[in-house]
C-alpha atoms as a PDB file:
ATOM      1  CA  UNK A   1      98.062 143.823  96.997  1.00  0.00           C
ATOM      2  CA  UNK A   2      98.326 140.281  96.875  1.00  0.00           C
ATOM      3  CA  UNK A   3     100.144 137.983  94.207  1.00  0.00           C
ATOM      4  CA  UNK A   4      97.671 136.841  91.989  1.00  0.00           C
ATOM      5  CA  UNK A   5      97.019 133.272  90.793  1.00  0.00           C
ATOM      6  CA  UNK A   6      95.427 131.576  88.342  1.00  0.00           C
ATOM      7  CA  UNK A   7      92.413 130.095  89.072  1.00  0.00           C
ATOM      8  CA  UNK A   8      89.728 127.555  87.261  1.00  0.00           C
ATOM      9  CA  UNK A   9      86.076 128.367  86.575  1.00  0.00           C
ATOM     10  CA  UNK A  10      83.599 126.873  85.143  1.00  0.00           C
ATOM     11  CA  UNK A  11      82.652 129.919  83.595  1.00  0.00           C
ATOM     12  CA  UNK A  12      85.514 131.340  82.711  1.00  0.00           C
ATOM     13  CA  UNK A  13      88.046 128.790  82.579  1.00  0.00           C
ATOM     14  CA  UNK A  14      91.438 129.934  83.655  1.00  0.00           C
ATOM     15  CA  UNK A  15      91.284 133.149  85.253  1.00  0.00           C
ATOM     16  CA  UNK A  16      93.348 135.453  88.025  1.00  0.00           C
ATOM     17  CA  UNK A  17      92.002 135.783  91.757  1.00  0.00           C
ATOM     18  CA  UNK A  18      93.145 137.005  94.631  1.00  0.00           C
ATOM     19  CA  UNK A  19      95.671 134.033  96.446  1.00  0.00           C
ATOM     20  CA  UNK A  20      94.411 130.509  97.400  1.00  0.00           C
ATOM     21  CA  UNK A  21      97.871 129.437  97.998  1.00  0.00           C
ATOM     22  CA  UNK A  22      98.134 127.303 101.393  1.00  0.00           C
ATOM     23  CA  UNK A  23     101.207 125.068 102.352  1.00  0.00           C
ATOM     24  CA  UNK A  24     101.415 122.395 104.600  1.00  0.00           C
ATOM     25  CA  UNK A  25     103.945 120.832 105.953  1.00  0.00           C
ATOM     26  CA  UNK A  26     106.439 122.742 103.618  1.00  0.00           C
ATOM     27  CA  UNK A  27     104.288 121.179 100.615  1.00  0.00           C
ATOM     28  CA  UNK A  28     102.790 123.979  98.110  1.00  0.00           C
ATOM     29  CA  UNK A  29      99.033 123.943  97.208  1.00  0.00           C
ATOM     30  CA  UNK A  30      97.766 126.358  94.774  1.00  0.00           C
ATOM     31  CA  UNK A  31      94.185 126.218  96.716  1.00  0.00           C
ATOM     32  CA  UNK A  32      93.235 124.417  99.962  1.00  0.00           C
ATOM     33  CA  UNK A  33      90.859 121.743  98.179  1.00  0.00           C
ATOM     34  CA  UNK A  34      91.993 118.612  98.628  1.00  0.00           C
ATOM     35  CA  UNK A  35      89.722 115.572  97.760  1.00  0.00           C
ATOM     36  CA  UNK A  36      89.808 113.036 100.229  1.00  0.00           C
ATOM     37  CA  UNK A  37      91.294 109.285  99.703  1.00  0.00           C
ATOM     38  CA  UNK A  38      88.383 106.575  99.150  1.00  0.00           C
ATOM     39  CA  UNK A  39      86.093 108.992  97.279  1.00  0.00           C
ATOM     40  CA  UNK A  40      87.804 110.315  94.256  1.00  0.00           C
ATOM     41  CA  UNK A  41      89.722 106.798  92.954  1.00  0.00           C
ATOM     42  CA  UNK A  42      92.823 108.255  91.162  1.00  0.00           C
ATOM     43  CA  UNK A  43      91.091 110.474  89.208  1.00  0.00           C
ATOM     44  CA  UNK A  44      90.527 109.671  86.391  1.00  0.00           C
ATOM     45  CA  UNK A  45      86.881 109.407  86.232  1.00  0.00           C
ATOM     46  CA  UNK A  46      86.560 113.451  86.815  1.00  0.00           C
ATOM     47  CA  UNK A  47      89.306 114.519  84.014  1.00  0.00           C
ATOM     48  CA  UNK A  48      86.292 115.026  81.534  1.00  0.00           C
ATOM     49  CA  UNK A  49      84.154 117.578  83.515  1.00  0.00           C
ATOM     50  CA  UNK A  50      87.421 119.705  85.101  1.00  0.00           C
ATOM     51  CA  UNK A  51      90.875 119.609  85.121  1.00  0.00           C
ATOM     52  CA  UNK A  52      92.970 117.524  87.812  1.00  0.00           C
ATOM     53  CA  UNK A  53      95.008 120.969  88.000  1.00  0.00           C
ATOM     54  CA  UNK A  54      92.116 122.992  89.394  1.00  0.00           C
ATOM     55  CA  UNK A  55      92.306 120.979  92.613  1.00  0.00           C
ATOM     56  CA  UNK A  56      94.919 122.410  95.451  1.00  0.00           C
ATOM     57  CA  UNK A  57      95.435 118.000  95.788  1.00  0.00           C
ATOM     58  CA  UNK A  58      94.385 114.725  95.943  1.00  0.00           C
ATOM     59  CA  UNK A  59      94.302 112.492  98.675  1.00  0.00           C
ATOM     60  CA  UNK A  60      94.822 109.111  96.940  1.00  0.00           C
ATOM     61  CA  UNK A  61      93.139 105.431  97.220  1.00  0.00           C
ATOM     62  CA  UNK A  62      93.869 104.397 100.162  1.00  0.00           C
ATOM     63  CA  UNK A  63      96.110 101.544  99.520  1.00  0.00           C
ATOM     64  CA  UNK A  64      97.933  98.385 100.928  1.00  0.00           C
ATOM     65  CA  UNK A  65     100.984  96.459  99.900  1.00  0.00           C
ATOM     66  CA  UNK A  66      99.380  94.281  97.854  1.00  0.00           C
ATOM     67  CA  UNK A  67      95.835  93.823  95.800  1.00  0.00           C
ATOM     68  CA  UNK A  68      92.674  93.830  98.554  1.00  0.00           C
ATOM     69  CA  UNK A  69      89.244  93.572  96.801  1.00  0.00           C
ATOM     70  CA  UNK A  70      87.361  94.577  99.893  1.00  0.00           C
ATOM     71  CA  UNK A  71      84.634  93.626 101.775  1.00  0.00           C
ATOM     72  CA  UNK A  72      81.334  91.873 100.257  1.00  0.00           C
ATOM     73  CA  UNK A  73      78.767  93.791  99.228  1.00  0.00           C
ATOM     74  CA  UNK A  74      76.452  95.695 100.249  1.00  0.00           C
ATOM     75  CA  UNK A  75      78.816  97.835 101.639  1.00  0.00           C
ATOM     76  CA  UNK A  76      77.119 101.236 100.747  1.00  0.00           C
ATOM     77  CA  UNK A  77      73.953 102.213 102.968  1.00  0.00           C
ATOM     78  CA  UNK A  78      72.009 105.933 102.499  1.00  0.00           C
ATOM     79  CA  UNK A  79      71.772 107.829 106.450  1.00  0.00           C
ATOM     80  CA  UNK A  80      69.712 111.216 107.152  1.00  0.00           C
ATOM     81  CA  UNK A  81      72.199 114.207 105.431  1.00  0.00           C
ATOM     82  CA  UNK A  82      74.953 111.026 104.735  1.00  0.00           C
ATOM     83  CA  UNK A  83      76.169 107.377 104.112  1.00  0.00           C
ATOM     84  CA  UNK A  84      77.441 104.590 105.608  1.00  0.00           C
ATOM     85  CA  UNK A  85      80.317 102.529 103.771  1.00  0.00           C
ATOM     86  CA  UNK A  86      82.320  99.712 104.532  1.00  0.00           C
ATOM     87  CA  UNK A  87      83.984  99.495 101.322  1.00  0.00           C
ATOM     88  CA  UNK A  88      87.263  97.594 102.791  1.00  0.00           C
ATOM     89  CA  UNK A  89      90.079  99.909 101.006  1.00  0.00           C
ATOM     90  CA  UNK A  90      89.168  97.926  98.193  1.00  0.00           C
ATOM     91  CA  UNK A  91      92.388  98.849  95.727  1.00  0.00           C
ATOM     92  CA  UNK A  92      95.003  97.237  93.063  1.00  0.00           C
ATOM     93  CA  UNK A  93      97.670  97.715  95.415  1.00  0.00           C
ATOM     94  CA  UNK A  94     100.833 100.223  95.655  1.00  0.00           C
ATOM     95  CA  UNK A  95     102.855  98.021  92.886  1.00  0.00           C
ATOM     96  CA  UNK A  96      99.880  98.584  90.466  1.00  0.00           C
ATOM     97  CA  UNK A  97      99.630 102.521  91.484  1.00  0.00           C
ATOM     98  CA  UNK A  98     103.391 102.661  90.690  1.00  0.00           C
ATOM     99  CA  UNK A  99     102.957 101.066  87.305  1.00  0.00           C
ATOM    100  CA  UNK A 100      99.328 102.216  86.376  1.00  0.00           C
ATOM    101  CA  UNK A 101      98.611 105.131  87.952  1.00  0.00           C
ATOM    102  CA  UNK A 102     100.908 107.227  89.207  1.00  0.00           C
ATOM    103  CA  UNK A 103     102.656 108.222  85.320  1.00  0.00           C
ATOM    104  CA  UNK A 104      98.954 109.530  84.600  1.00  0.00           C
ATOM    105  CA  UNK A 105      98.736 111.508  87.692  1.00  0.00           C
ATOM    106  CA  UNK A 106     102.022 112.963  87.512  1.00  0.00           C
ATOM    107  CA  UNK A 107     101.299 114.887  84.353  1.00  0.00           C
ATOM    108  CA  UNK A 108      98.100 117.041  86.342  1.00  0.00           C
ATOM    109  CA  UNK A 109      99.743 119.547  88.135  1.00  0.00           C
ATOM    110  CA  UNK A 110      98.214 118.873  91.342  1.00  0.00           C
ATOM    111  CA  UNK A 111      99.546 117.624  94.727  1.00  0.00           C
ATOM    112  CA  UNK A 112      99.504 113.981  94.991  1.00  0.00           C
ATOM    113  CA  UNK A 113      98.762 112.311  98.526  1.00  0.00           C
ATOM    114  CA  UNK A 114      99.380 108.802  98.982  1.00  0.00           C
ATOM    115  CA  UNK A 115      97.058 107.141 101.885  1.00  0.00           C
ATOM    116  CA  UNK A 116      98.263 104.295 103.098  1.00  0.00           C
ATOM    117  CA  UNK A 117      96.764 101.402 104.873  1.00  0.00           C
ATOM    118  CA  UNK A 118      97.416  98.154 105.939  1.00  0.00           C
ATOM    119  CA  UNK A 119      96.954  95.283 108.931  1.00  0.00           C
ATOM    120  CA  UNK A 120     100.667  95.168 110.125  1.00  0.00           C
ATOM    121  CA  UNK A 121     102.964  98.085 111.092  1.00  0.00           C
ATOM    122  CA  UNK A 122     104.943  96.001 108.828  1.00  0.00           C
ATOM    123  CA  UNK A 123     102.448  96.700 106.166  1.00  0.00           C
ATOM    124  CA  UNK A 124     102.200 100.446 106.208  1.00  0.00           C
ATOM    125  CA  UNK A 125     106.705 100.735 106.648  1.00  0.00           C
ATOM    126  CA  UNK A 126     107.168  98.588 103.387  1.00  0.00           C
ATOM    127  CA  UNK A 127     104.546 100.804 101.325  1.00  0.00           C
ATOM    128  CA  UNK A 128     106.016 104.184 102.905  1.00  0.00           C
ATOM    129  CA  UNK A 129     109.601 102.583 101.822  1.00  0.00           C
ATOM    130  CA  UNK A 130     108.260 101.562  98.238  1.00  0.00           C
ATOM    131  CA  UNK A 131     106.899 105.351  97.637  1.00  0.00           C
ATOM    132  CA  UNK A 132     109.603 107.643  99.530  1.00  0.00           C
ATOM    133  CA  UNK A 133     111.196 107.089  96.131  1.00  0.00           C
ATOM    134  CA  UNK A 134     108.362 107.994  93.630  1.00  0.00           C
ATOM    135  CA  UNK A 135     106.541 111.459  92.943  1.00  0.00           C
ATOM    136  CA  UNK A 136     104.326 111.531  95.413  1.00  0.00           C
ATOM    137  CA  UNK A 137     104.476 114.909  97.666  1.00  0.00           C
ATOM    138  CA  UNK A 138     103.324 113.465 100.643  1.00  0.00           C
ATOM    139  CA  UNK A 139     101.957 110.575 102.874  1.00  0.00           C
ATOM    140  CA  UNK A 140      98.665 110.543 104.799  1.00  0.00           C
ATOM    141  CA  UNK A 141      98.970 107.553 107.125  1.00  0.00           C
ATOM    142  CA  UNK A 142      95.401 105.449 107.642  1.00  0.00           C
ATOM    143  CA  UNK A 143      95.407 104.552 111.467  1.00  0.00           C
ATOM    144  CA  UNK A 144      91.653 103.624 111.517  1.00  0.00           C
ATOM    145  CA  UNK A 145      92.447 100.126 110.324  1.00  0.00           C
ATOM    146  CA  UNK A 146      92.415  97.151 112.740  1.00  0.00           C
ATOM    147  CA  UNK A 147      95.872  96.047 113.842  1.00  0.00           C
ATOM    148  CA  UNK A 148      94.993  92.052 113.080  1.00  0.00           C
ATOM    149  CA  UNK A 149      98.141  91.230 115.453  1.00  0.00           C
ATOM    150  CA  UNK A 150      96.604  93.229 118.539  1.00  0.00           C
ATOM    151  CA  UNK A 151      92.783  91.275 117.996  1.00  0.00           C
ATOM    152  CA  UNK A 152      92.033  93.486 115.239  1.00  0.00           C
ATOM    153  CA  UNK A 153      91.657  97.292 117.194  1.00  0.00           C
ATOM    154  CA  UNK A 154      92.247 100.578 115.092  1.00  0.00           C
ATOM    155  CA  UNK A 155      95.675 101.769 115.473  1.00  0.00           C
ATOM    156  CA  UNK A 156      94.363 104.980 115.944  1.00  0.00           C
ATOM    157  CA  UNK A 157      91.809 104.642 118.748  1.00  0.00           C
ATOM    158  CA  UNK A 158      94.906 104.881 121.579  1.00  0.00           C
ATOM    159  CA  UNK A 159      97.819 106.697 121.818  1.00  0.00           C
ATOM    160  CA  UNK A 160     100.148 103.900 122.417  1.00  0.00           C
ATOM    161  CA  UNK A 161      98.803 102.467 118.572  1.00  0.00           C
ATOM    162  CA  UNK A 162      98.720 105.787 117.122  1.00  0.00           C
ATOM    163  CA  UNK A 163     102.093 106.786 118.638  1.00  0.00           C
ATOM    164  CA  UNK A 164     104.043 103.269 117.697  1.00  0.00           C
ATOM    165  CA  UNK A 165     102.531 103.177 114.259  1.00  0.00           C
ATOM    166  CA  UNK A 166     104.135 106.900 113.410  1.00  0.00           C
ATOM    167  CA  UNK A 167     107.205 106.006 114.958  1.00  0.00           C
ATOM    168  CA  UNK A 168     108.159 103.019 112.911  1.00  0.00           C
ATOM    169  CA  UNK A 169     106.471 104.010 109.621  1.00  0.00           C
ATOM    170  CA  UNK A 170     108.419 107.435 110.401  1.00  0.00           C
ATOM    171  CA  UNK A 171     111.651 105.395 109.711  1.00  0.00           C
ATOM    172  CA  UNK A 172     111.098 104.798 106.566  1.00  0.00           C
ATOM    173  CA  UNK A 173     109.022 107.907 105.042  1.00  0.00           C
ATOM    174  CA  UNK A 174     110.966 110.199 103.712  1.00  0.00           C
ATOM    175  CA  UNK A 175     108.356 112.516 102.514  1.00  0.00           C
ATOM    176  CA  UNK A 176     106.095 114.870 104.301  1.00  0.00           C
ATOM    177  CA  UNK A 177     103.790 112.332 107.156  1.00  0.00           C
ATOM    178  CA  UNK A 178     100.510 113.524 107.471  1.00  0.00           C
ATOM    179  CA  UNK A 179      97.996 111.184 109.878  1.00  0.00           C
ATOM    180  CA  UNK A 180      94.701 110.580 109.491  1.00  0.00           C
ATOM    181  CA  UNK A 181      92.860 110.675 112.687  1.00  0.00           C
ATOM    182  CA  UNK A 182      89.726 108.630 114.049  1.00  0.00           C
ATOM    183  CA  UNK A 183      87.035 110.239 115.804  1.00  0.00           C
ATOM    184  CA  UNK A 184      86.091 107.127 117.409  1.00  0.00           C
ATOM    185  CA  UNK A 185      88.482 107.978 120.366  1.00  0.00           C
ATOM    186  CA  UNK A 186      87.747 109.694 123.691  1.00  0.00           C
ATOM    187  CA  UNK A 187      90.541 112.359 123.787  1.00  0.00           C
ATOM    188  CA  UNK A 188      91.443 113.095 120.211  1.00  0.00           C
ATOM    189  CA  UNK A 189      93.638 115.825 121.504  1.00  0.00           C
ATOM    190  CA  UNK A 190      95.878 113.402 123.278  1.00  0.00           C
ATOM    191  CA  UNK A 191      96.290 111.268 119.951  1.00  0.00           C
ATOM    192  CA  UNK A 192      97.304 113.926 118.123  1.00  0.00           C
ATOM    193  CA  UNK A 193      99.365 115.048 119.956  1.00  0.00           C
ATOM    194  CA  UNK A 194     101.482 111.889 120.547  1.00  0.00           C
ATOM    195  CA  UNK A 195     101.437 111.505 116.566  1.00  0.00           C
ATOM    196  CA  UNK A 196     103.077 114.783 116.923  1.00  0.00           C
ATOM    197  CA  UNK A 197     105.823 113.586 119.115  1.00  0.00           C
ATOM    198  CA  UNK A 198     106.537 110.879 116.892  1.00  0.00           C
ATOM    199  CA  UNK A 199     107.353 112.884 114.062  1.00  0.00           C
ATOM    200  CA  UNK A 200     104.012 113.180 112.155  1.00  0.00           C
ATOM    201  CA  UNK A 201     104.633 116.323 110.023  1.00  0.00           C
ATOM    202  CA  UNK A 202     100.457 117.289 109.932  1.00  0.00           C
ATOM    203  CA  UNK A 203      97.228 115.782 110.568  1.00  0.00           C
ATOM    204  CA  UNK A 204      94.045 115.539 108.671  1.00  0.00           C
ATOM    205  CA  UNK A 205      90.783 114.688 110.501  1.00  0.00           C
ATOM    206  CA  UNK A 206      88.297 113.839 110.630  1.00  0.00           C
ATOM    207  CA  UNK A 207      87.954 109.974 109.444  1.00  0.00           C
ATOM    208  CA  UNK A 208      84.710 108.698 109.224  1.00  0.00           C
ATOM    209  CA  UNK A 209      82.503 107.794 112.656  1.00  0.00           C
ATOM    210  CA  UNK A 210      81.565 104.309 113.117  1.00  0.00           C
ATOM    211  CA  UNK A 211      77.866 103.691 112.339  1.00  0.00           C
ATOM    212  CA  UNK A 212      74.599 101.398 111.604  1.00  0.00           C
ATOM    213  CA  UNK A 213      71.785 100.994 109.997  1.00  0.00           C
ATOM    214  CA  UNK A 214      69.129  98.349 109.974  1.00  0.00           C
ATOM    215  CA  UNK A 215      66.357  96.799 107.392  1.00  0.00           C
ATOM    216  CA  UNK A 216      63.281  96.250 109.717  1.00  0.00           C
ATOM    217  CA  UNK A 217      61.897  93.869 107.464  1.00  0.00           C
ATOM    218  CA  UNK A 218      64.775  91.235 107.230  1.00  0.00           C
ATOM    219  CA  UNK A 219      66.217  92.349 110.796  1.00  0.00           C
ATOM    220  CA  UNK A 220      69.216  92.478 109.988  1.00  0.00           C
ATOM    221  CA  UNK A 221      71.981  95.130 109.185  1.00  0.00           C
ATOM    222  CA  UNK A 222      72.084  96.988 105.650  1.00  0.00           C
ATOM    223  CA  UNK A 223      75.605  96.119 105.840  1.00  0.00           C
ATOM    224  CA  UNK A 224      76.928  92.729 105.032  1.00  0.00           C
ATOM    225  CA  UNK A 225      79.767  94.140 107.707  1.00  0.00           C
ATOM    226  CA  UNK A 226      77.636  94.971 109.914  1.00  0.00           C
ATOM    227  CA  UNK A 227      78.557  98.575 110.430  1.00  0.00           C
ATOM    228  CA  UNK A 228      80.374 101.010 108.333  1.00  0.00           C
ATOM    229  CA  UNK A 229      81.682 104.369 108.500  1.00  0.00           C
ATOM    230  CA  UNK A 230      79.758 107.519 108.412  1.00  0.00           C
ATOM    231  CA  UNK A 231      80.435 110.589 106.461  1.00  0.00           C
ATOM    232  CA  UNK A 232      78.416 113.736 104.633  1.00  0.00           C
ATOM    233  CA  UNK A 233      77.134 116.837 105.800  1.00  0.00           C
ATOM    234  CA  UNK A 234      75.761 114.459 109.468  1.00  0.00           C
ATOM    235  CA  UNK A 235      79.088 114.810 110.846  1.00  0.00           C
ATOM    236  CA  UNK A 236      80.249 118.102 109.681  1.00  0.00           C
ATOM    237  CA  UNK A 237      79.797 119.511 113.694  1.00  0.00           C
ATOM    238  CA  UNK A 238      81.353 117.209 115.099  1.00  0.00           C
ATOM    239  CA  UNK A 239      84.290 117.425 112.468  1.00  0.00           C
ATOM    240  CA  UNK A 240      84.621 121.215 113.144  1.00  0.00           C
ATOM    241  CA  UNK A 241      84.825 120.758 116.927  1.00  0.00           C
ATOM    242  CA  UNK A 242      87.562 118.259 116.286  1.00  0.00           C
ATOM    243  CA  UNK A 243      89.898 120.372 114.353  1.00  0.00           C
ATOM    244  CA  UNK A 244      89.322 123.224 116.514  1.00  0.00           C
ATOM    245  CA  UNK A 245      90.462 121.233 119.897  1.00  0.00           C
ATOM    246  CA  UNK A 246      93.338 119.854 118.011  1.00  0.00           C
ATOM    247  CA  UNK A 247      94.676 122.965 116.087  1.00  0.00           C
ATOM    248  CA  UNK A 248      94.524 124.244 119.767  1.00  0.00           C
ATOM    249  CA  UNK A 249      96.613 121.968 121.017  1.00  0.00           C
ATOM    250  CA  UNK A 250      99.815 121.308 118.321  1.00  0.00           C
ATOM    251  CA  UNK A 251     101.998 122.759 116.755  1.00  0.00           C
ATOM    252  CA  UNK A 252     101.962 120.944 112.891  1.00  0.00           C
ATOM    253  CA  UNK A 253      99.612 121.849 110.684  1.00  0.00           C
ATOM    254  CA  UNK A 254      95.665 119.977 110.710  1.00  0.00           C
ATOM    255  CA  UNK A 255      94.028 119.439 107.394  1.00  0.00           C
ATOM    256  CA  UNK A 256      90.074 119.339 108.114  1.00  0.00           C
ATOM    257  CA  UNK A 257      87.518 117.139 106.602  1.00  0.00           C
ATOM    258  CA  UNK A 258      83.878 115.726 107.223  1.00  0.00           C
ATOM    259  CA  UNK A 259      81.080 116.760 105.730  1.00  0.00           C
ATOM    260  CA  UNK A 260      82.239 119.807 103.777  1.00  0.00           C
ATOM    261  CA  UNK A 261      79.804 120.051 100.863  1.00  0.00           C
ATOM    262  CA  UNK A 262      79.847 124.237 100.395  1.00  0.00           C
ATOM    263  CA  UNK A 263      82.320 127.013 100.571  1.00  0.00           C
ATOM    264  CA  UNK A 264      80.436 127.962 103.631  1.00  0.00           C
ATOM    265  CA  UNK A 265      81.562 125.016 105.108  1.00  0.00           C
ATOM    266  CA  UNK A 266      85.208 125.290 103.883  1.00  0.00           C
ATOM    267  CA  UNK A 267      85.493 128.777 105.288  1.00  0.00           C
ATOM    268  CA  UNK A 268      84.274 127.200 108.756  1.00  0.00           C
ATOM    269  CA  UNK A 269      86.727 124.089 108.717  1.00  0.00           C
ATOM    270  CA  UNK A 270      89.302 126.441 108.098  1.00  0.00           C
ATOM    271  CA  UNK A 271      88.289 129.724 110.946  1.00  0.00           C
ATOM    272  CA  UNK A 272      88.684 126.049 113.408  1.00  0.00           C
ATOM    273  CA  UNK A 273      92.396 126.033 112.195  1.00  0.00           C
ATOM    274  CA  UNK A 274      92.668 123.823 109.555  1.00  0.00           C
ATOM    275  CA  UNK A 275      95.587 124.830 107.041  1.00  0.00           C
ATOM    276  CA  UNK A 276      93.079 122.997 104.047  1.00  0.00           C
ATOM    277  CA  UNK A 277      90.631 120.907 103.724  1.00  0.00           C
ATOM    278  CA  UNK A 278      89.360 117.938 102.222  1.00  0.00           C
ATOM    279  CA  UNK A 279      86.031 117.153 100.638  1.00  0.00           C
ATOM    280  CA  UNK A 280      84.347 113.392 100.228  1.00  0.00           C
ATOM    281  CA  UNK A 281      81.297 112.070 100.495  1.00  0.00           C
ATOM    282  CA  UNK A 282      79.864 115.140  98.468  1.00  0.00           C
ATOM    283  CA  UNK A 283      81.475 113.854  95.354  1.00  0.00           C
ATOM    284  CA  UNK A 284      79.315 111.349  95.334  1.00  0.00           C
ATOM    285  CA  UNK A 285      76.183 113.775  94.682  1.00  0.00           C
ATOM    286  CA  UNK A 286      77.966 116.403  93.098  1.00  0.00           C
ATOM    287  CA  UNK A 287      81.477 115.674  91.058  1.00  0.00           C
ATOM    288  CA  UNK A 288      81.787 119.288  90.869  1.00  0.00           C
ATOM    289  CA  UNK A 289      81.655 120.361  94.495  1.00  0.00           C
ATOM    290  CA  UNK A 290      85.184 121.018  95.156  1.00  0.00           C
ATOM    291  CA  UNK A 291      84.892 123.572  92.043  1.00  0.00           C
ATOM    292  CA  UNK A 292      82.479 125.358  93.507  1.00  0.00           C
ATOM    293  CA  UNK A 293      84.142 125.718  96.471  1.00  0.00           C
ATOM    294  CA  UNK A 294      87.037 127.181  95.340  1.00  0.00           C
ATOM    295  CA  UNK A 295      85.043 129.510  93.405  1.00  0.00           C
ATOM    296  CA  UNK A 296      82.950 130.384  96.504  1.00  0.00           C
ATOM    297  CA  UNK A 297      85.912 130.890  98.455  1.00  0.00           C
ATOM    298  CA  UNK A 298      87.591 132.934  95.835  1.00  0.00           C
ATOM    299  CA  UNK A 299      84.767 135.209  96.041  1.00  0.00           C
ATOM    300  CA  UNK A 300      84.045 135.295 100.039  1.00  0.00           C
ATOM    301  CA  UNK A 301      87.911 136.781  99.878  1.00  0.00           C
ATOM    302  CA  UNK A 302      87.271 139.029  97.696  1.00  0.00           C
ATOM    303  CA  UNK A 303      84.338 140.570  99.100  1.00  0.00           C
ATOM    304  CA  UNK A 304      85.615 140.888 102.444  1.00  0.00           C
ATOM    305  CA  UNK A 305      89.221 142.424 100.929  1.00  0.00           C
ATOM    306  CA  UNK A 306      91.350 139.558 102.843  1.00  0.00           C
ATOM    307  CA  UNK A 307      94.160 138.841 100.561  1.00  0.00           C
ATOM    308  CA  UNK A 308      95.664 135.559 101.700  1.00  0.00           C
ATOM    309  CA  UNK A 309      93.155 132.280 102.512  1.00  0.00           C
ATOM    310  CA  UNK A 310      95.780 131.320 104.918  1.00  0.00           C
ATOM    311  CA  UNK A 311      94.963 134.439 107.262  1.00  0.00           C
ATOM    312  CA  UNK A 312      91.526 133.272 108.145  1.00  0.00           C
ATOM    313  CA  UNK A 313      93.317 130.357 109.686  1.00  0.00           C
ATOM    314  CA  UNK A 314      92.400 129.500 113.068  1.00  0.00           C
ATOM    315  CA  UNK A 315      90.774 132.838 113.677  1.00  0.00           C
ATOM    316  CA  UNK A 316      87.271 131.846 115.292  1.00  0.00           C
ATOM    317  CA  UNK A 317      86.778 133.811 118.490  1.00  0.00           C
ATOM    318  CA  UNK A 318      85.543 131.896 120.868  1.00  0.00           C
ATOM    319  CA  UNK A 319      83.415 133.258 123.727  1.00  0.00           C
END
């Protein structure tokens, strides 16, 4: 028999289950539902309808050095099964967070990811420096931003940007580095594997895909920026296939997210080989989606007698 945990229902409350408990990169989650950076703020806006506790963690605002407000609106456009957003990492910066933020989250028993972002490698070693200090349990490194001193591409979208980025920011993180990979690449496996080599102790994918939409009756984009990331259940597929080539192919542990709405879907991400998950763009339609997935997984376990979350992981069989 498994050790038991507690677990949070909406029904019941607090309750025992069989074990949800996943750890990556030597960090402890009580369940693998994460929420994912850029669509759950710091969370205070969701204290009233669960506790912060129920959650396995919570991937952070992304944020930069100092204050960024973001890119001019609009900067949110509906898709088929999705969104577009080009938000900007609009946040108060990580001086603010220290200050503001972070004594409030400390006090909810959850795993606390800070994502990083920023224009300069410069940028993202001076935040990891500021917060190797504070409570945070780990990192999860942005590398989908443009690199303003190399004409503004991604650091992520080559392994030469991925692999410099990790290596300097590695210098100065002293917690647990998780990367954030793009999708917008040709060989993810070859990124993530040179983030590997640099000392990245996990990656999460899959960021969002870069995308467009139009109004036909102005002509011109939806988006003041033109285009704009893409997210929801749209690119669940394509986020499954990318986690399953890159749990393949290293040795740290992958974190998978896109388009995970249902504990169907969390079950899937993690048979690919992710370790946990994160869930986004379904907040946005229903707050208390990562609930019911836990519950949903909690149950799925139950009813197929597997005692442990963390054996399903990485079994798919592929023809």
């Amino acid at each position: 028999m498994s050790a038991k945990t507690v677990r949070y229902s909406r029904q019941k409350g607090w309750y025992l289950m069989s074990n949800l408990k996943v750890n990556v990169a030597g960090v402890g989650f009580k369940n693998p539902v994460i929420t994912a950076s850029g669509c759950y703020g710091f969370g205070r806006d969701y204290e009233d309808m669960y506790p912060l506790s129920a959650l396995g963690g919570v991937s952070l605002k992304g944020m930069t050095f100092k204050e960024r407000l973001g890119n001019p609106p609009p900067r949110i456009a509906e898709t088929p099964s999705g969104m577009l957003n080009s938000v900007g990492l609009q946040n108060p910066g990580v001086e603010h967070f220290l200050a503001q933020d972070l004594p409030y989250l400390e006090k909810q028993d959850t795993v606390l990811i800070a994502n990083i972002a920023g224009s300069t490698i410069e940028d993202y070693c001076r935040i990891a420096e500021r917060l190797s200090d504070s409570s945070v349990h780990m990192m999860e490194l942005n590398i989908s931003c443009p690199n303003v001193k190399e004409g503004g591409v991604a650091f992520g979208t080559s392994c030469a940007g991925a692999a410099g980025i990790v290596r300097e920011v590695r210098k100065y993180c002293k917690k647990p580095l998780m990367v954030k990979l793009s999708p917008n690449v040709t060989d993810i496996i070859s990124i993530a594997k040179a983030v590997e080599d640099e000392g990245a102790d996990a990656v999460s994918l899959i960021n969002t895909l870069l995308g467009m939409r139009i109004d036909i009756n102005s002509r011109r984009p939806i988006l003041k920026n033109n285009v704009g990331g893409l997210s929801g259940p749209a690119v669940f597929p394509v986020a499954v296939r990318m986690v399953w080539q890159v749990a393949n192919n290293v040795k740290i542990p992958v974190v998978g997210m896109g388009g995970i709405e249902k504990w169907q879907d969390g079950i899937e991400m993690m048979m690919a080989g992710a370790s946990a998950i994160q869930m986004g763009a379904a907040l946005f339609y229903d707050p208390m989606a990562p609930i019911k997935v836990i519950e949903g997984m909690n149950k799925w376990l139950d009813e197929n007698h597997i005692e442990n979350v963390s054996d399903i992981v990485g079994t798919v069989r592929p023809w």
